[in-house]
Protein backbone atom coordinates (compact mmCIF):
# COMPACT_ATOMS: atom_id res chain seq x y z
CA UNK A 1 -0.47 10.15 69.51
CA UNK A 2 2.37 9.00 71.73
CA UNK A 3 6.36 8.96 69.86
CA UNK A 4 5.90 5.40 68.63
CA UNK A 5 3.24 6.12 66.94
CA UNK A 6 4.38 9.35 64.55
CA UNK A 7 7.54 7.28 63.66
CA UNK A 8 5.14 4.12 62.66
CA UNK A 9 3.11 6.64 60.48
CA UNK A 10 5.44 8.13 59.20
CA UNK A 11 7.58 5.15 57.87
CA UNK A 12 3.74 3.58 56.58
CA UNK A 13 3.67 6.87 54.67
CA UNK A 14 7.31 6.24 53.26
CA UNK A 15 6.16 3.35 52.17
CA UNK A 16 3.65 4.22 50.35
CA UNK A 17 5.02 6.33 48.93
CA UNK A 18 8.21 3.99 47.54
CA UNK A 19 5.88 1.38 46.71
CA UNK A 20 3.97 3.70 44.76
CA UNK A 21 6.86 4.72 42.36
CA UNK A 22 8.28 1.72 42.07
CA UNK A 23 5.13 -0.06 40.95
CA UNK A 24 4.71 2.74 38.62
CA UNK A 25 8.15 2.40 36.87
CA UNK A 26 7.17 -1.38 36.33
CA UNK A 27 4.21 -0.42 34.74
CA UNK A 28 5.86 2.15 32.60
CA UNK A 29 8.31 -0.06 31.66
CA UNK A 30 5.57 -2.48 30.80
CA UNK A 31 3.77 -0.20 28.82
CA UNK A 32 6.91 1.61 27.17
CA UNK A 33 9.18 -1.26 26.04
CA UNK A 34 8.24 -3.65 23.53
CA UNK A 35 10.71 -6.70 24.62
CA UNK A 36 9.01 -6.45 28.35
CA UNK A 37 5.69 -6.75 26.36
CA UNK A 38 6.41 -9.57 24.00
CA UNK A 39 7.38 -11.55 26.74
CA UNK A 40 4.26 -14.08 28.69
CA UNK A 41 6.18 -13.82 31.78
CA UNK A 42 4.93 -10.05 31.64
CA UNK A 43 1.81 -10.76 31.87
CA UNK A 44 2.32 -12.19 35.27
CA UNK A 45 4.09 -9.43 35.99
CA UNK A 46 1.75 -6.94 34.83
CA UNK A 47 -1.23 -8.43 37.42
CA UNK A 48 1.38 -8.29 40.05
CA UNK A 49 1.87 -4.69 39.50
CA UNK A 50 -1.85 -3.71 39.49
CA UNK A 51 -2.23 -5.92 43.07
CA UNK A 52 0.70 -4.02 44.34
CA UNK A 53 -0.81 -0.71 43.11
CA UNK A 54 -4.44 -1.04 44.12
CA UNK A 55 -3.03 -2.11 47.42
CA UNK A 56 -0.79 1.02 47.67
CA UNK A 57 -3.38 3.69 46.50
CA UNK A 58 -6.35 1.94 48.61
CA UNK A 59 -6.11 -0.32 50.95
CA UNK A 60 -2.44 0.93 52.84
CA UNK A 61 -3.79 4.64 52.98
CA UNK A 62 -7.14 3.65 54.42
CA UNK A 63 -5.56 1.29 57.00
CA UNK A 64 -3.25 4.07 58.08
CA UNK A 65 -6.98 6.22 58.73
CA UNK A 66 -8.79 3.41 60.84
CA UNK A 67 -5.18 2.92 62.67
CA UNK A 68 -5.11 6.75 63.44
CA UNK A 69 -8.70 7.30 64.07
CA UNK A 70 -9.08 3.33 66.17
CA UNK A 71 -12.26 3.36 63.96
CA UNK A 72 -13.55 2.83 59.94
CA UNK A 73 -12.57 4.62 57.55
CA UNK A 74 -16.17 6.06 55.93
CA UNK A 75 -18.83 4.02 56.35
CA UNK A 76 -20.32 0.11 56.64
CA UNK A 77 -20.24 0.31 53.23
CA UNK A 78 -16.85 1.29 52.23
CA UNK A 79 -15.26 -0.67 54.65
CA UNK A 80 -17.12 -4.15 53.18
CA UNK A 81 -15.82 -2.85 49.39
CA UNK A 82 -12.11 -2.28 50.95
CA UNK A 83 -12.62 -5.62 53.02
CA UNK A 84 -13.23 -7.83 50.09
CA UNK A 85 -10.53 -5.91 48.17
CA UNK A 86 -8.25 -6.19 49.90
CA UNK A 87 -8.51 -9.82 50.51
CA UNK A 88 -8.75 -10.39 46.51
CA UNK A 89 -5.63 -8.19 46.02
CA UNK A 90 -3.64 -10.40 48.46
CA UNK A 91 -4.44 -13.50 46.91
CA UNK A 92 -4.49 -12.71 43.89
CA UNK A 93 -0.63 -11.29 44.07
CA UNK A 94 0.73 -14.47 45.60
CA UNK A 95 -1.04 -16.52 43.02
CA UNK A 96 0.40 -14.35 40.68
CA UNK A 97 3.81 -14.87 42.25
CA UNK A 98 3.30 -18.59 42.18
CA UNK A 99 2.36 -18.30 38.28
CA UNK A 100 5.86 -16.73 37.77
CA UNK A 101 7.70 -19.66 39.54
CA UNK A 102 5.80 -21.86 37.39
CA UNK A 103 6.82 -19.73 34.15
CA UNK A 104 10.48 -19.92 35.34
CA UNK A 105 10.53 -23.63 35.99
CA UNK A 106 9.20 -24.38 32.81
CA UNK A 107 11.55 -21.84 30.88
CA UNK A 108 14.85 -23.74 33.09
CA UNK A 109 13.79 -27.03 32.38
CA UNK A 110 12.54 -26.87 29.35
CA UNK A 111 14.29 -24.14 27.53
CA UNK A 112 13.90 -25.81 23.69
CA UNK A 113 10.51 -26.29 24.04
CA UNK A 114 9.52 -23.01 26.68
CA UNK A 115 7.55 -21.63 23.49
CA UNK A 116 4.79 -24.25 22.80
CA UNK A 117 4.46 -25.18 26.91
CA UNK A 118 4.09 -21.30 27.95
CA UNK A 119 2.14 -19.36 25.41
CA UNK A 120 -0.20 -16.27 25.40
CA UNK A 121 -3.19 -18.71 25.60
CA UNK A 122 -1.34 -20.94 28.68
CA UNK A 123 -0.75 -17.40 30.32
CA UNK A 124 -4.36 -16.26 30.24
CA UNK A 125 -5.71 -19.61 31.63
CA UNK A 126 -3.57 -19.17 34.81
CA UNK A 127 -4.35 -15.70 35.14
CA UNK A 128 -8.25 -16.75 34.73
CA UNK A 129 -7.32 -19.46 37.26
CA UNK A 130 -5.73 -16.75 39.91
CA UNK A 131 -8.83 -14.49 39.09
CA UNK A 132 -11.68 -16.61 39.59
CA UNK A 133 -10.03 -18.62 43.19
CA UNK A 134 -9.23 -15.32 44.49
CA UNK A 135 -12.24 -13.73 43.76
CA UNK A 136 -14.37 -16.82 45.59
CA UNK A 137 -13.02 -16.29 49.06
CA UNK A 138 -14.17 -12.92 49.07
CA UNK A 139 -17.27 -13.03 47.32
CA UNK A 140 -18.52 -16.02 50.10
CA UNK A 141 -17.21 -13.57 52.72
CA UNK A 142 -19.01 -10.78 51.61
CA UNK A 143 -22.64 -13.08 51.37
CA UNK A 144 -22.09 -14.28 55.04
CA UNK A 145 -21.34 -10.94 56.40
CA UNK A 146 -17.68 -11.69 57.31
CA UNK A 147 -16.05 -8.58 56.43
CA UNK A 148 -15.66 -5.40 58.81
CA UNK A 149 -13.37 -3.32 60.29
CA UNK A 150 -11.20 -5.63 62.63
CA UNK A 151 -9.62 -3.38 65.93
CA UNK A 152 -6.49 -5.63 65.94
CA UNK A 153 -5.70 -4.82 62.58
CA UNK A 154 -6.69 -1.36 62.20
CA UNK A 155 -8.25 -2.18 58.78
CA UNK A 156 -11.02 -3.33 56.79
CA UNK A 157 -11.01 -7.34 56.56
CA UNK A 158 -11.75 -10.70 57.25
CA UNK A 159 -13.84 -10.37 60.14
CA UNK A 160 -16.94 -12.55 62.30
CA UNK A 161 -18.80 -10.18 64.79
CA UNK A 162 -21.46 -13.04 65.51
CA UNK A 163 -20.04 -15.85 68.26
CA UNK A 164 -22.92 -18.33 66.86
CA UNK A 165 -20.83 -18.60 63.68
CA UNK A 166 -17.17 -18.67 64.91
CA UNK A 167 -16.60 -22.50 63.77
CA UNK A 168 -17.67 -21.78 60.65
CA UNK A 169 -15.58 -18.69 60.42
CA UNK A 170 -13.10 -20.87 61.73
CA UNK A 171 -13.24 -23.38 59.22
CA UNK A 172 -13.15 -20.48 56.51
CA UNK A 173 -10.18 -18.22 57.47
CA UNK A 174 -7.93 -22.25 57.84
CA UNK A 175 -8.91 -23.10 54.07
CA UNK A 176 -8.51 -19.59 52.73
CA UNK A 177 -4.88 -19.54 53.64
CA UNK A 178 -4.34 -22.64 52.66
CA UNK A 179 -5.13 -22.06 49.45
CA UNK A 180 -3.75 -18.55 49.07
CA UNK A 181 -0.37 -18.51 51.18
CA UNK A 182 0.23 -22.68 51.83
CA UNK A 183 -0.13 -23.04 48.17
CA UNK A 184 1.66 -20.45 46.87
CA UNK A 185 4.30 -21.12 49.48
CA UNK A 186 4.60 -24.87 47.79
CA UNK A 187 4.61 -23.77 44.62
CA UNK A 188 7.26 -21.43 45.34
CA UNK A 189 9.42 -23.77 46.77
CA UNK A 190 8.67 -27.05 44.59
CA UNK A 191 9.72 -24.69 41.40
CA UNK A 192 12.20 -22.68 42.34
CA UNK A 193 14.34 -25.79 44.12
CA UNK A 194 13.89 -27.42 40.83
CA UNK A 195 15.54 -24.44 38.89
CA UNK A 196 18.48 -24.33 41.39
CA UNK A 197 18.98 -28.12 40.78
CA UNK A 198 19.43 -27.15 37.42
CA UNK A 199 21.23 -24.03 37.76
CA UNK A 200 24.28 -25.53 40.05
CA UNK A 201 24.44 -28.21 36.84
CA UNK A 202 25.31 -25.96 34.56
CA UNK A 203 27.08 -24.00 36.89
CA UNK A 204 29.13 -27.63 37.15
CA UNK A 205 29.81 -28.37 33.45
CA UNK A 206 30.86 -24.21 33.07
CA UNK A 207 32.81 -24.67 35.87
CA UNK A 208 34.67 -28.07 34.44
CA UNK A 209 35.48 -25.78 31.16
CA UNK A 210 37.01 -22.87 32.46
CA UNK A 211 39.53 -25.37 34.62
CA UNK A 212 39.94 -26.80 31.67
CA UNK A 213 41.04 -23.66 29.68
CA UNK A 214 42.80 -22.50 32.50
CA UNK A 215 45.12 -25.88 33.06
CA UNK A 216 45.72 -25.28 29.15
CA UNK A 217 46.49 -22.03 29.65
CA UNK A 218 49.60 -22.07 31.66
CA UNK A 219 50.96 -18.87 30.75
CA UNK A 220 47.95 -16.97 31.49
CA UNK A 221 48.65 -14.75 33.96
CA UNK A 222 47.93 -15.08 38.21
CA UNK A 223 45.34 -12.13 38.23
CA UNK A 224 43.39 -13.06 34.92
CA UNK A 225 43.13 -16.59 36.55
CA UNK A 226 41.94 -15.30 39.95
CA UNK A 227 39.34 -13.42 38.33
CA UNK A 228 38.10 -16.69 36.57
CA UNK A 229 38.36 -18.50 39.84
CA UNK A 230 36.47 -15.70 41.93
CA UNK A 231 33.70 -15.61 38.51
CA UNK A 232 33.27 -19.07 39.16
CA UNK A 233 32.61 -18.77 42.80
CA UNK A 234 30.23 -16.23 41.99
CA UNK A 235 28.13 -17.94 39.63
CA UNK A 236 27.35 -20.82 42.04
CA UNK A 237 25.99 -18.45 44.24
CA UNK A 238 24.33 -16.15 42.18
CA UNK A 239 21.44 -18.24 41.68
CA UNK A 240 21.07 -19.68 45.56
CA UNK A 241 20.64 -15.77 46.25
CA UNK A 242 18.34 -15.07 43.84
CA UNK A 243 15.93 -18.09 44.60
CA UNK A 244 16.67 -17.46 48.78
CA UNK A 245 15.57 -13.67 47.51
CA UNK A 246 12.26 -14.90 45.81
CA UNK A 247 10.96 -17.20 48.58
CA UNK A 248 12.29 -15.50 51.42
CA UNK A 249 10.27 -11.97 50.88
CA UNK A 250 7.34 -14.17 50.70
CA UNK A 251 7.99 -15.18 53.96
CA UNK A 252 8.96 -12.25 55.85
CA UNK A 253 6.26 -10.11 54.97
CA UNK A 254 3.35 -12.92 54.67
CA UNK A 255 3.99 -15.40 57.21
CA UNK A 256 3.80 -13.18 60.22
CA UNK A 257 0.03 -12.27 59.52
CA UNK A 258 -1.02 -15.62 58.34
CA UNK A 259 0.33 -17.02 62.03
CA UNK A 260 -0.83 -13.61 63.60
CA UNK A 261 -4.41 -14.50 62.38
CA UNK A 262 -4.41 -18.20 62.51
CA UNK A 263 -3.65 -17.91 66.34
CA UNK A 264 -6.29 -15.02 67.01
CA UNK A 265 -9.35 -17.50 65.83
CA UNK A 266 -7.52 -20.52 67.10
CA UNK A 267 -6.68 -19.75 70.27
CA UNK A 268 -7.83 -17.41 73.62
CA UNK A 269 -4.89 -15.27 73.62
CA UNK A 270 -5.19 -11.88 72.91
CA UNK A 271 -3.62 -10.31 70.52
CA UNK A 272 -1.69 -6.81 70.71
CA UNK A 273 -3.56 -4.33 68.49
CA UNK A 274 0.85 -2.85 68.00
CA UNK A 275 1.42 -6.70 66.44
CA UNK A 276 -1.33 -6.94 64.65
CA UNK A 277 -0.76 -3.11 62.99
CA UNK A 278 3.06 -4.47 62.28
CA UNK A 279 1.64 -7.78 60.81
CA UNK A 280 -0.78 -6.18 58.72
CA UNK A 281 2.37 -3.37 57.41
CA UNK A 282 4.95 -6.28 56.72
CA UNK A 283 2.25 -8.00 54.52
CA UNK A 284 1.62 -4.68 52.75
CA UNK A 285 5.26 -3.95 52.15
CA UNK A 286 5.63 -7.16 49.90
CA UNK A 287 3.95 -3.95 47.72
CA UNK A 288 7.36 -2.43 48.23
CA UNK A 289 9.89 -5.24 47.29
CA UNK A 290 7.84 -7.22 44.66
CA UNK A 291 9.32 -4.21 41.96
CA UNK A 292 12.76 -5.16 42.89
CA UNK A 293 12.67 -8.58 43.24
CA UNK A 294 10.90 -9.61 40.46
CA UNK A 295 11.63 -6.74 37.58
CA UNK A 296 13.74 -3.36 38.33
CA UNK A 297 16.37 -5.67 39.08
CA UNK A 298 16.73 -7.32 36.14
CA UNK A 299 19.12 -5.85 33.01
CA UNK A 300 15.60 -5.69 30.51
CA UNK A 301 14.07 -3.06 33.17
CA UNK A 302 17.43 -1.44 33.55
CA UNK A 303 18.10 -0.65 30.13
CA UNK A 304 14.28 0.04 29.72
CA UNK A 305 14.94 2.62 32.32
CA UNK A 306 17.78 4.24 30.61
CA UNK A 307 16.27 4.00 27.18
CA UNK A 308 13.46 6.52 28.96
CA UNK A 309 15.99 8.34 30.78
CA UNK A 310 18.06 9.25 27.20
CA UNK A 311 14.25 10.22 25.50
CA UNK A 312 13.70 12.94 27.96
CA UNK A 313 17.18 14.26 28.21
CA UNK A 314 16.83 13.78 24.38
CA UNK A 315 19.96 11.46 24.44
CA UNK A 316 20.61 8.85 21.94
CA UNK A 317 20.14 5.55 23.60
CA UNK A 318 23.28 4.18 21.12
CA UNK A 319 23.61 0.64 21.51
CA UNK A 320 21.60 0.21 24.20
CA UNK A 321 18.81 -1.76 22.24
CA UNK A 322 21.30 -4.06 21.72
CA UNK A 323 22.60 -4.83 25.41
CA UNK A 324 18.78 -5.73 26.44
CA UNK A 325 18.95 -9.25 27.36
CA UNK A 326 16.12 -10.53 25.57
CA UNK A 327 16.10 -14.09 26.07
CA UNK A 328 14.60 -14.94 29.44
CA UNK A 329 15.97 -18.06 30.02
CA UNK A 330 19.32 -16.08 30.22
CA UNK A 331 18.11 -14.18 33.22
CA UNK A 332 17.32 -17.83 34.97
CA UNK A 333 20.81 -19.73 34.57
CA UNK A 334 23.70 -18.26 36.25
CA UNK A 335 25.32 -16.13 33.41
CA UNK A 336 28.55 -13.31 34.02
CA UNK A 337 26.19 -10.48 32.75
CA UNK A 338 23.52 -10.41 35.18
């Protein structure tokens, strides 16, 4: 294996590796705090996790095998099971990230009434929803045959070995991504734009009350008002960068692939078995960042974290139960704590 090629491996192995833990400490903190539980949004989270995980433990390591061996890992048979998993796991997870823009739009815009629109009950229905569409792509794929081990790729997927049946395939691979990643994608955007909109308003009206207190305050002195100022400037960007966060990962590590494989059927060029590895990587390491974009980020998971941290070095926690944010809505409006 030539230099390029031990450095690749070894960063995919990295990876892994990091995506494993993180996932895990999600899941722990799932299972291990009772605010992260009683929340619906962690249900989303929770199927997230699971995609990420089932990706990490099966589908990256076996990949890495066919990419090191330029063959299937195992046999016909393991590679159509890893095929239609992996195409499952990858819709399901941006599904599940579009569910969690959803829950977030509805808790920004309708924070007084986030309760009775986004129950247990409305939770489970999506996640029956992302269950059942990403689970028919696969399922059809398997019955025609279209899954195998794919050169380009290095991995088990979406694949037509018959030329008689490459409109059809065509026709299949087009409509899958648009309703896994082109959906998702508008979801994404539609929501999240709509809980900036609101975000930079009450960033506004804060913003017209501390210049308020501080023209009042004419005594107060130069620093403590340039630390207002600078909070201020802060909080109007703190939720641009979290929303420019959210949709931009998606893109980075999706869109290459989706273009990557929309051109191979499309088109006569040929593509480079190296881009196609790196395509197929960058959509695996959305894996890697979904932990810290979505939850290890966030204060709940941090104090979670210590909380578990103070148990085995048989601390007491102190007051930390009490400085877990547990509203939810407080992690989506620009705040000075988070």
């Amino acid at each position: 294996m030539e230099l390029w090629g031990v450095v690749g491996c070894s960063l995919v192995v990295l990876m892994i590796l990091a995506a494993l833990l993180s996932n895990g400490l999600v899941l722990i903190c799932f299972l291990s705090c009772p605010d992260i539980r009683g929340q619906v949004p962690g249900l989303f989270t929770l199927n997230l996790t699971l995609c990420n995980l089932l990706l990490t433990v099966i589908n990256m390591p076996l990949t890495l095998a066919g990419v090191i061996r330029g063959h299937r890992p195992g046999g016909e048979g393991l590679c159509r099971a890893v095929g239609f998993l992996e195409t499952f796991l990858t819709s399901n997870s941006m599904l599940s990230m579009a569910a969690l823009s959803i829950d977030r739009w509805v808790a920004v815009v309708f924070p007084l009434s986030y309760h009775s629109k986004m129950r247990y009950q409305d939770a489970a229905l999506i996640l029956l929803y992302c269950w059942i569409h990403s689970l028919s792509f696969p399922t059809v794929a398997l019955c025609l045959s279209w899954v195998g081990f794919h050169q380009v790729y290095g991995s088990c997927t979406l694949h037509n070995k018959e030329p008689q049946e490459e409109d059809s395939f065509m026709a299949f691979i087009v409509l899958f991504h648009l309703l896994s990643y082109l959906l998702s994608f508008l979801v994404l955007c539609v929501t999240y734009l709509q809980v900036l909109k609101v975000a930079r308003s009450h960033c506004r009206r804060i913003d017209v009350i501390t210049m308020q207190t501080l023209v009042l305050l004419v005594d107060l002195h130069p620093s403590v008002r340039q630390r207002c100022l600078e909070e201020q400037k802060r909080r109007r960007q703190r939720a641009t960068k979290k929303i420019i966060t959210f949709i931009g990962t998606f893109l980075l590590c999706f869109t290459p692939y989706v273009i990557t494989r929309l051109v191979e059927i499309s088109s006569p060029t040929t593509i480079s078995p190296q881009w196609g590895i790196i395509s197929r990587y960058l959509a695996y390491s959305k894996a890697l960042s979904d932990p810290f974009v979505y939850c290890l980020l966030r204060n709940q998971y941090k104090s979670c974290c210590r909380d578990m941290v103070n148990k085995l070095l048989k601390r007491s926690s102190g007051n930390s139960s009490a400085q877990r944010v547990n509203s939810y809505v407080g992690h989506l409006v620009p705040t000075t704590s988070d």
